[in-house]
Protein backbone atom coordinates (compact mmCIF):
# COMPACT_ATOMS: atom_id res chain seq x y z
CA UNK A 1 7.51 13.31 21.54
CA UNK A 2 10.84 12.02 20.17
CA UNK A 3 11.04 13.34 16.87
CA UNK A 4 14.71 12.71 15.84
CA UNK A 5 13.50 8.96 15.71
CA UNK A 6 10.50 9.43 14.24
CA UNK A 7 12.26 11.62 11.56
CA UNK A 8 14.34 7.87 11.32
CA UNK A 9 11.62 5.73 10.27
CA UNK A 10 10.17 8.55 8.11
CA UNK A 11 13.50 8.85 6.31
CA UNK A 12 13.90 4.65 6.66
CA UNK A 13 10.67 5.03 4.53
CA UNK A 14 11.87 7.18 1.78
CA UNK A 15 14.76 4.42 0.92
CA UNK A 16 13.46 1.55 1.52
CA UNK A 17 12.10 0.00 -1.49
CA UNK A 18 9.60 -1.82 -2.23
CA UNK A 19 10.28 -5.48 -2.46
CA UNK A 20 7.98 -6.63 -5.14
CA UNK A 21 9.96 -4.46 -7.71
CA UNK A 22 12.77 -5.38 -6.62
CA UNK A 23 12.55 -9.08 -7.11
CA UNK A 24 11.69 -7.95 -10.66
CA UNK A 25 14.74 -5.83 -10.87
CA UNK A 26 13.06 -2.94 -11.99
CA UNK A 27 15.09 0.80 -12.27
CA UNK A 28 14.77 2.66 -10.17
CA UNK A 29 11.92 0.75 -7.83
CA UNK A 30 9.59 3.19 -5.72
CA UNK A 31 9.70 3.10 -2.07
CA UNK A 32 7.67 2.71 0.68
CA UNK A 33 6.92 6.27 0.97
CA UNK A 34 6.52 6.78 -2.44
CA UNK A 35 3.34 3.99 -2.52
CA UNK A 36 1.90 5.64 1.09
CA UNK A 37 1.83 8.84 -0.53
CA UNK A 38 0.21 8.10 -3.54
CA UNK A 39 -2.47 6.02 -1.57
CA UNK A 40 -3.21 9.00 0.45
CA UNK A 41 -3.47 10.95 -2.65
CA UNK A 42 -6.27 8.90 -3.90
CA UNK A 43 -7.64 8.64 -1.04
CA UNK A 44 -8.55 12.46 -0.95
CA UNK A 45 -9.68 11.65 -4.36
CA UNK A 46 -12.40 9.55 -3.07
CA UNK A 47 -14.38 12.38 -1.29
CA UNK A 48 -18.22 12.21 -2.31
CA UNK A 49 -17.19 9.01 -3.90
CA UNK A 50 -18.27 6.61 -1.64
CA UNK A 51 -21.65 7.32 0.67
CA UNK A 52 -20.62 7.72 4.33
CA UNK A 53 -17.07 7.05 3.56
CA UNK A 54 -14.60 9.27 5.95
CA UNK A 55 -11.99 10.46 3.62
CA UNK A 56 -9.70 12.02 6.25
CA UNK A 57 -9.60 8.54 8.28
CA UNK A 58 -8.65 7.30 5.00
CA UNK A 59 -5.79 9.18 4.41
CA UNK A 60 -4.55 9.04 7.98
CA UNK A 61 -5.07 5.03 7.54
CA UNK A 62 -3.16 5.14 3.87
CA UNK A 63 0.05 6.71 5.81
CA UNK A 64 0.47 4.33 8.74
CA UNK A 65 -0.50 0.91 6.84
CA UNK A 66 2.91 0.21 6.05
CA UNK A 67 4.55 2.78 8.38
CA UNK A 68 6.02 -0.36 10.71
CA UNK A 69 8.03 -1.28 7.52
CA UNK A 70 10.29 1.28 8.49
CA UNK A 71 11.44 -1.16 11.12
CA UNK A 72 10.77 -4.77 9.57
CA UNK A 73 11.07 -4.24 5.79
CA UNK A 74 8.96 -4.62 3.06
CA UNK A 75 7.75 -8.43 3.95
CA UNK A 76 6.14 -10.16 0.94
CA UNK A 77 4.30 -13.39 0.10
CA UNK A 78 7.41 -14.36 -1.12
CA UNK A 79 9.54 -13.70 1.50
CA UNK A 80 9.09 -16.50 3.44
CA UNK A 81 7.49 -15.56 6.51
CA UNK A 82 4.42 -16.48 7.61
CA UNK A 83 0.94 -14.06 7.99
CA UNK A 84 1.05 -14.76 12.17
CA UNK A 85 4.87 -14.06 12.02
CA UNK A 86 4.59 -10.58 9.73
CA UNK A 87 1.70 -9.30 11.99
CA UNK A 88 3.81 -9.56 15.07
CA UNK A 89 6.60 -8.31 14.06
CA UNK A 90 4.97 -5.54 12.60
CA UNK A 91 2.77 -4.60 15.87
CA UNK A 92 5.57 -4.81 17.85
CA UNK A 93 6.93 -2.17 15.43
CA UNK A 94 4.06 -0.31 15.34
CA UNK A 95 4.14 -0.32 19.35
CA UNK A 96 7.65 0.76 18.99
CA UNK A 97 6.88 3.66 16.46
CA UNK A 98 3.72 4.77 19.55
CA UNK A 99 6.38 6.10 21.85
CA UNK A 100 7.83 8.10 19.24
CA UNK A 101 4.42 10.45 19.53
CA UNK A 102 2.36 11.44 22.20
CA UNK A 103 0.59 8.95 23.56
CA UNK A 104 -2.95 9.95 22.42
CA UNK A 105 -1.54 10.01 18.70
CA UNK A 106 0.51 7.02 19.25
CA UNK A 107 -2.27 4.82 20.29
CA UNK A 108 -4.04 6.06 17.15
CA UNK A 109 -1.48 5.21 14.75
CA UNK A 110 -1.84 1.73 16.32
CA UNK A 111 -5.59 1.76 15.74
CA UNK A 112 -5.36 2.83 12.44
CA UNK A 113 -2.71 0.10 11.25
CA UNK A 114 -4.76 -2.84 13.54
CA UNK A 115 -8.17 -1.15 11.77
CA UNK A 116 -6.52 -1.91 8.46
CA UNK A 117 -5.05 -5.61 8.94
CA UNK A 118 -8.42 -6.23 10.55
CA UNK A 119 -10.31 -4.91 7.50
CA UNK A 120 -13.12 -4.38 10.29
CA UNK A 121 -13.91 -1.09 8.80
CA UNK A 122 -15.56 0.92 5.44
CA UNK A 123 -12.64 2.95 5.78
CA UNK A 124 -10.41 0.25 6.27
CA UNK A 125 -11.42 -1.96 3.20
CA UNK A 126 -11.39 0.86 0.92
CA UNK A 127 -7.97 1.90 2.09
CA UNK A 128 -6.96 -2.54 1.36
CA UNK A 129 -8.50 -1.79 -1.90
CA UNK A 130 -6.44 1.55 -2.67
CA UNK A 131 -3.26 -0.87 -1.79
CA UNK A 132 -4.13 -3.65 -4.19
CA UNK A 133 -5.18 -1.29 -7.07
CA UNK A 134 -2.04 1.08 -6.76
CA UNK A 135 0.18 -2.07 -6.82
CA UNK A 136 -1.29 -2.96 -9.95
CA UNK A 137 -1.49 0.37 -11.54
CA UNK A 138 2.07 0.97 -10.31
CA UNK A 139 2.74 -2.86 -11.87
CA UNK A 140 1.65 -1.70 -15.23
CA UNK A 141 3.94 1.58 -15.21
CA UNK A 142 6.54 -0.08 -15.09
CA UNK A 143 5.69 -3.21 -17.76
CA UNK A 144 5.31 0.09 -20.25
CA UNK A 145 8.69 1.90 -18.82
CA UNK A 146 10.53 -1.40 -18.80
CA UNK A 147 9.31 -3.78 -21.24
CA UNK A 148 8.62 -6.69 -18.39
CA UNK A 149 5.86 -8.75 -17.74
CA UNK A 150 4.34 -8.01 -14.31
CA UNK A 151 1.43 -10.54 -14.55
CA UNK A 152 2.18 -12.09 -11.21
CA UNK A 153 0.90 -8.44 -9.43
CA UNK A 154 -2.12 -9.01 -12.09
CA UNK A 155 -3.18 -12.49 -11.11
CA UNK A 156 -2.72 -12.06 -7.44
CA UNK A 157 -5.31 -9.44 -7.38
CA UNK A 158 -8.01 -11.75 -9.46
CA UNK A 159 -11.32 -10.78 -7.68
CA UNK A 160 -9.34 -8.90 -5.04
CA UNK A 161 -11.99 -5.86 -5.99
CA UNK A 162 -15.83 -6.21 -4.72
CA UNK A 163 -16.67 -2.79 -3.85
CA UNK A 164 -16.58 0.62 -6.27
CA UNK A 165 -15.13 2.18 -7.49
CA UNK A 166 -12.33 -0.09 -7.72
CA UNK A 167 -14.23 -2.55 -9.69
CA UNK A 168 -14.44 0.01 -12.49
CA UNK A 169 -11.00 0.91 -11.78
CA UNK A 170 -9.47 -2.47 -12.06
CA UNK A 171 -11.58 -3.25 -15.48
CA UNK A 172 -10.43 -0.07 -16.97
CA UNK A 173 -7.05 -0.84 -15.74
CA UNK A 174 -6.77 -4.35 -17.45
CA UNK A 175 -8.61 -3.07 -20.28
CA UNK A 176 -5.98 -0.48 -21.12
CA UNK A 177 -3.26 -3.45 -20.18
CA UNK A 178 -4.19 -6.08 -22.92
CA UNK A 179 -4.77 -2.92 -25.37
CA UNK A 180 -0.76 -2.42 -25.00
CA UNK A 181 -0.45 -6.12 -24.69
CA UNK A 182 -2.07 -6.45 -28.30
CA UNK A 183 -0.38 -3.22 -29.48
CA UNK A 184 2.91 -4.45 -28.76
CA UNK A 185 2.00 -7.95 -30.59
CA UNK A 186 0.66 -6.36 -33.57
């Protein structure tokens, strides 16, 4: 195990931010890390929530997703790089992050991360939902702390949610958005 540069990418993650908020200019943006942790977080949150959902697998899943970021940045929609291109260059990171660990745990990071692109799993698809909804929920923090309009993060999760309890989440989510939306007009 070589963990001096794994230590590297996990401090890489702490700073690097998050490119969305960024483009947006937002104070103080969080980072990488920041949105891992908080996925993991709700992920525990889940237990007993979904039938046969594995929770733990969940969590594991929410803190590699992004973890080859570390290496290739925060690559967006708008970044100009294609899905095929962003893929490989991050399993070639994620390969690259594998001999960082022993290899057992290193070829189950890379399962993890290709479970989750894949979306072949329960676990997995729950864990793509957790990233949509916290990127909206995170979205509409910072509309309230900064007076911006995030709508963009809002329309490009339209019917993103089909399973629950994100479906409920994202209603009450929105609901609680256009209340502050109308507050602020009236």
């Amino acid at each position: 195990m070589n963990v001096l540069e794994l230590l590297k990418i996990c401090d890489n993650l702490k700073h690097l931010k998050r490119t969305g908020w960024t483009k947006f200019k937002i104070d103080e943006p969080e980072t990488v890390a920041c949105h891992m942790y908080r996925m993991a977080v709700l992920s525990m949150a889940l237990e007993g929530q979904i039938p046969g959902l594995d929770v733990n697998r969940c969590v594991r899943m929410s803190l590699v997703h992004d973890i080859a970021e570390a290496i290739v940045g925060d690559i967006t929609p708008h970044c100009g790089v294609t899905e095929e291109d962003k893929h490989s260059l991050e399993h070639k990171a994620m390969q690259k992050i594998a001999t960082y660990l022993p290899a057992e745990t290193g070829e189950d990071w890379v399962q993890l991360w290709r479970e989750y692109e894949g979306r072949t799993t329960k676990e997995a698809q729950v864990v793509f939902h957790l990233d949509k909804f916290d990127m909206i929920a995170q979205a509409f923090d910072y509309e309230q702390k900064y007076d911006v309009d995030l709508s963009q993060f809002f329309s490009s999760t339209d019917g993103k949610f089909t399973m629950a309890p994100f479906t409920t989440w994202d209603r009450e989510l929105r609901d609680r958005r256009q209340q502050w939306i109308d507050s602020k007009a009236a």
